[in-house]
Protein backbone atom coordinates (compact mmCIF):
# COMPACT_ATOMS: atom_id res chain seq x y z
CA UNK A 1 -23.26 204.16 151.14
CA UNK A 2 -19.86 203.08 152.92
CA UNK A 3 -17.24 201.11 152.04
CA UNK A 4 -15.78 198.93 155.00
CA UNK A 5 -12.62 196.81 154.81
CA UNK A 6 -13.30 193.28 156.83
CA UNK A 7 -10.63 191.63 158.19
CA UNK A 8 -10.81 188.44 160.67
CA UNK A 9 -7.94 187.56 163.33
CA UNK A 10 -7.97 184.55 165.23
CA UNK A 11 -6.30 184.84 168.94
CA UNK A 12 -2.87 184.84 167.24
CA UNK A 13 -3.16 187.50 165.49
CA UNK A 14 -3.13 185.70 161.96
CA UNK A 15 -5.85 186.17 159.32
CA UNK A 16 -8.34 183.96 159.01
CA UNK A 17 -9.77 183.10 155.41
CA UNK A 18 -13.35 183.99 154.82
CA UNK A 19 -15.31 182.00 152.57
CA UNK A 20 -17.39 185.51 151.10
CA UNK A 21 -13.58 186.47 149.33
CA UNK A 22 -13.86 185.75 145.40
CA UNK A 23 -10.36 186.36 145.06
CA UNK A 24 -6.91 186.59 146.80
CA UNK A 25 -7.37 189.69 147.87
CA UNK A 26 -5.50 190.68 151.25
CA UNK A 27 -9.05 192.32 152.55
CA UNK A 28 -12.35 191.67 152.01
CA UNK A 29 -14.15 195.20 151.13
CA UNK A 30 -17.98 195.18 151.22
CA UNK A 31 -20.28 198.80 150.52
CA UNK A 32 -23.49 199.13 153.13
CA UNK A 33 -26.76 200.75 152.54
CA UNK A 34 -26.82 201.88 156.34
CA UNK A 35 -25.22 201.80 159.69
CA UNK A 36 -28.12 199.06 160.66
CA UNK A 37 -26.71 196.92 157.58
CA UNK A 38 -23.16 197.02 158.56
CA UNK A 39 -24.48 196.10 162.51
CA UNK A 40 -26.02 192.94 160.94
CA UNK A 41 -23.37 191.61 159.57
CA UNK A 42 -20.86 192.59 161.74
CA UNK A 43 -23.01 190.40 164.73
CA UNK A 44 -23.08 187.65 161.81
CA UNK A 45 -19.19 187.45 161.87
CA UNK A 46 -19.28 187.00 165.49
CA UNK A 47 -21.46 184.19 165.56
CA UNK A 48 -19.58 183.02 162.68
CA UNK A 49 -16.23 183.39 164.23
CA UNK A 50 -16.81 183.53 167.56
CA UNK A 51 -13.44 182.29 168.74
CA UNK A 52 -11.57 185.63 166.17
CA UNK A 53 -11.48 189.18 166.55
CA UNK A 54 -13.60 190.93 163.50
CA UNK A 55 -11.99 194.35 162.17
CA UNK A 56 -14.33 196.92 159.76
CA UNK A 57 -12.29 199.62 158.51
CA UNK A 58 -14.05 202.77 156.73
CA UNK A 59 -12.59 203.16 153.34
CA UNK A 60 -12.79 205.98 151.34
């Protein structure tokens, strides 16, 4: 399993609030069972978010 850091930019550059965060965290961190798992919900960001720029970062 990996942990990914998900951030969303809109064409500014400024962060855009997702509704999945809980909390006030600065970064939303989500664990996936496989590389096909983290592909699926990376294209479901997109099509959420078309207009932003979506950022996964590999935590450790």
């Amino acid at each position: 399993m990996k942990k990914y850091k998900v951030i969303v930019l809109d064409r500014h550059g400024n962060e855009k609030p997702l509704d999945e965060k809980k909390n006030d965290e600065q970064l939303l961190e989500i664990n996936f069972k496989s590389e096909k798992s983290r592909i699926y919900y990376y294209e479901n960001m997109k099509q959420k978010y078309p207009d932003c720029s979506i950022k996964m970062m590999m935590c450790q």
